[in-house]
Protein backbone atom coordinates (compact mmCIF):
# COMPACT_ATOMS: atom_id res chain seq x y z
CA UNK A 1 45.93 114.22 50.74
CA UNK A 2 47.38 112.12 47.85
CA UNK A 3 46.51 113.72 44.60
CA UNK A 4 48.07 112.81 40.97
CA UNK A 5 51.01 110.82 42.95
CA UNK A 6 51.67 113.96 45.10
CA UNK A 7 51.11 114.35 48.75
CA UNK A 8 49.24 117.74 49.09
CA UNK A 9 49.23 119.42 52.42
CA UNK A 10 45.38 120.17 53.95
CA UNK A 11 46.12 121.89 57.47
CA UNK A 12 49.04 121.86 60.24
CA UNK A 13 49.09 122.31 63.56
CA UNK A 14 51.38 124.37 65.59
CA UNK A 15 52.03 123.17 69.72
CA UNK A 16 53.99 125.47 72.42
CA UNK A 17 55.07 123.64 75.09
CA UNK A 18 55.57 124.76 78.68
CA UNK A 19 58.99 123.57 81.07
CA UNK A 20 56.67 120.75 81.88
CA UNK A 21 55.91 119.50 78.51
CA UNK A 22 52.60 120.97 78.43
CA UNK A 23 50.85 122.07 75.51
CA UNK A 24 49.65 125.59 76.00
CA UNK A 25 48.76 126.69 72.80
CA UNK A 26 47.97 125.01 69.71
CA UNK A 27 47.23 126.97 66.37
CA UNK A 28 45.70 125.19 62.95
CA UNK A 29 45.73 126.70 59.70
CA UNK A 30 44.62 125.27 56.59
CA UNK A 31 46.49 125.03 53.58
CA UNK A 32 45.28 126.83 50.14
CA UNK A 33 46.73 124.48 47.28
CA UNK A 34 46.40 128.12 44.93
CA UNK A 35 48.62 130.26 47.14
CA UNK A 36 50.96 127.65 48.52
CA UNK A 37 50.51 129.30 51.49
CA UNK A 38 48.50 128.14 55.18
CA UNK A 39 46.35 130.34 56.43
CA UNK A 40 45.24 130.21 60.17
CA UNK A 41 41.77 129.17 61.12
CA UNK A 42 41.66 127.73 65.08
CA UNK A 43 43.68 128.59 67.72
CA UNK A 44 43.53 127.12 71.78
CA UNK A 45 45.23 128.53 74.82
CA UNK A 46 45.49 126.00 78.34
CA UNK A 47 47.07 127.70 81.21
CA UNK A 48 47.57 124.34 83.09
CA UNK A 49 46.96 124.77 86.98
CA UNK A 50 50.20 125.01 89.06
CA UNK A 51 52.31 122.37 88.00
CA UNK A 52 49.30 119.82 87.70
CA UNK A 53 50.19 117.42 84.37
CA UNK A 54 46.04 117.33 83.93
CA UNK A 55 44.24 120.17 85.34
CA UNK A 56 43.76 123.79 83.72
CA UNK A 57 42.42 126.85 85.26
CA UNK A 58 41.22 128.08 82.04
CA UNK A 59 41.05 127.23 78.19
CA UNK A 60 40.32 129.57 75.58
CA UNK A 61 39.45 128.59 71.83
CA UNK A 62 39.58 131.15 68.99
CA UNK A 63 38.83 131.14 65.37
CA UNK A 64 40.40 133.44 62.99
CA UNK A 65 38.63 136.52 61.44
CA UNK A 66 39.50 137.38 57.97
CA UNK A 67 37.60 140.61 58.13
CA UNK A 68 39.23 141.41 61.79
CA UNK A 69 42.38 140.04 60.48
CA UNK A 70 42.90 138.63 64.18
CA UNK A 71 42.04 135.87 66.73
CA UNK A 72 38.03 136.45 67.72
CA UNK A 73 37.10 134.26 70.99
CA UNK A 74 34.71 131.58 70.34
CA UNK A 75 35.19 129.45 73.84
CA UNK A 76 36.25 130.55 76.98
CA UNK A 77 36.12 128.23 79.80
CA UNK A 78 37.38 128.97 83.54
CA UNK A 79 37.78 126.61 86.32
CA UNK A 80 37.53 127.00 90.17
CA UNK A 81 38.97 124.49 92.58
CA UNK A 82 39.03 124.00 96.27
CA UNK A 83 42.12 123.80 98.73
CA UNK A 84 41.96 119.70 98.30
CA UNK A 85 42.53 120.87 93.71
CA UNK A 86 39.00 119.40 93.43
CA UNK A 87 37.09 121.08 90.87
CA UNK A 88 34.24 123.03 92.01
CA UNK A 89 33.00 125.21 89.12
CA UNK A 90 33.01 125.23 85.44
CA UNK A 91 32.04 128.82 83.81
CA UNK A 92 31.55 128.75 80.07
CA UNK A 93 30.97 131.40 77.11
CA UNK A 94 30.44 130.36 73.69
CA UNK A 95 30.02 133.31 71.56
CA UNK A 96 28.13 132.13 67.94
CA UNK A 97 26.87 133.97 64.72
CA UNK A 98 27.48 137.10 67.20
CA UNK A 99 25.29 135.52 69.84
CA UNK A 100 26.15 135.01 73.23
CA UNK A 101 25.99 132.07 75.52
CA UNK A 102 26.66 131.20 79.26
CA UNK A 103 26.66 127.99 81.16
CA UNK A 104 28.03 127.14 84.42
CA UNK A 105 28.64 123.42 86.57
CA UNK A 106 29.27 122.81 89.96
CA UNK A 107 30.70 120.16 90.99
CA UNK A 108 29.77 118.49 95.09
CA UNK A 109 32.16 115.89 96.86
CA UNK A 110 32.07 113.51 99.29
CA UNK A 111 34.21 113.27 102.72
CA UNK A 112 36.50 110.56 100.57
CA UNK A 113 36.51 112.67 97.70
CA UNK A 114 34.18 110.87 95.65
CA UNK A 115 31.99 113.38 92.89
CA UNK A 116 28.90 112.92 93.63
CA UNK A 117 26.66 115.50 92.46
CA UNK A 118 27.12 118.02 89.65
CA UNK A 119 24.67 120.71 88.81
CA UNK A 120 24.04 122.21 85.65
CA UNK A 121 22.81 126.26 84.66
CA UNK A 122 22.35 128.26 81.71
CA UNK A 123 22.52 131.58 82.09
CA UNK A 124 19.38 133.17 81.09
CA UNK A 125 17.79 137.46 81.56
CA UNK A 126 20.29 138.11 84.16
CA UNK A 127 20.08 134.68 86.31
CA UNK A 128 21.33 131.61 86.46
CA UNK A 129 19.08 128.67 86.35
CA UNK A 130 19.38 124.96 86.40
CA UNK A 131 18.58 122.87 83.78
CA UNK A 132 19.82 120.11 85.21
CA UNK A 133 21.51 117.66 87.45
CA UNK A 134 23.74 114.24 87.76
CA UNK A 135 23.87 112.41 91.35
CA UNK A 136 26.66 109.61 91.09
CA UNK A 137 27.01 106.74 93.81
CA UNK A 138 29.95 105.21 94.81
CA UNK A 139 30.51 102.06 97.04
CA UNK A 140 34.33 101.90 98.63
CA UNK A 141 35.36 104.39 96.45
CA UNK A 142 34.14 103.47 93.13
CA UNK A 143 31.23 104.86 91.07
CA UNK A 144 28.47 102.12 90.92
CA UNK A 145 25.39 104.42 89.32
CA UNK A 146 25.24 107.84 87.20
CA UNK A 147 21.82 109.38 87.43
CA UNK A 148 20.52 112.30 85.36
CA UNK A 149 18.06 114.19 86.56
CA UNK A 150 16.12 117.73 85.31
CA UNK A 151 14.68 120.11 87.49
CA UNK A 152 10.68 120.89 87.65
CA UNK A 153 9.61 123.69 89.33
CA UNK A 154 9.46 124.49 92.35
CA UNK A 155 11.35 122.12 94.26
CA UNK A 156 11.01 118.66 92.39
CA UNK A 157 13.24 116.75 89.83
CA UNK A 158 12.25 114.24 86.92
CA UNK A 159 14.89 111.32 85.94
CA UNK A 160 16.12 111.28 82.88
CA UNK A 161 19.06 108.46 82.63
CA UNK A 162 20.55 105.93 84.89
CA UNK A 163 24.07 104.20 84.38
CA UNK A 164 24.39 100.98 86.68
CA UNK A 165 28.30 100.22 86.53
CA UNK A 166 29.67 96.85 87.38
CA UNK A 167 33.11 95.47 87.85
């Protein structure tokens, strides 16, 4: 920030890279002006899948605890994929104001490989229970409509959004 003619640092970020040029961990601190010193505030670990350049088995986000005086896990997200490195499942905890939360998608091909369904859960009193699902339509390979649908009990489904795509 440019103050009295000065530039005056706010925050920095810190990247480690992997052989592959892959960020694995990136750390942001904030600077205090009164101390002259940056103090750390966010920090994200990827541990990228195989030597994939785009997907990640897991990612983990942490903010910094001044009473703990350490890293205290905020996201943690883990990812499943088949033998064709499609991704099948997404499981996700956020933990907030010392509250817990769980969430997981799974994710339904095609025999070209096309997405075409993903489901939705929260994880609620022991279970797992949709809250949702998205049935995507492709024609030769490319997705024409994105439908959004949510679950009514038992066995039916109200629709929520459409996307019509056009090339």
């Amino acid at each position: 920030q440019f103050e009295e003619g000065l530039w005056v640092p706010q925050t920095r970020f810190n990247y480690t890279f992997d052989a592959l040029g892959r960020t694995i961990e990136t750390i942001l601190e904030r600077y205090d002006p009164g101390a002259t010193v940056f103090y750390p505030q966010i920090r994200t670990q990827s541990f990228p899948r195989g030597n994939s350049l785009n997907q990640v088995d897991s990612v983990f986000t942490y903010n910094w605890s001044d009473s703990q005086q350490g890293w205290e896990l905020s996201i943690g997200q883990r990812n499943r994929f088949n033998a064709q490195n499609q991704l099948i499942e997404t499981e996700t905890a956020i933990a907030f104001s010392g509250q817990s939360f769980r969430n997981r998608d799974l994710n339904y091909y095609d025999a070209n490989g096309n997405q075409t369904r993903i489901e939705n859960y929260i994880f609620l009193n022991g279970l797992y229970m949709q809250v949702g699902f998205t049935v995507q339509v492709f024609e030769n390979n490319l997705l024409r409509s994105s439908s959004r649908y949510a679950p009514v009990p038992p066995a039916d489904s109200v629709p929520l959004s459409r996307t019509l795509i056009t090339y």
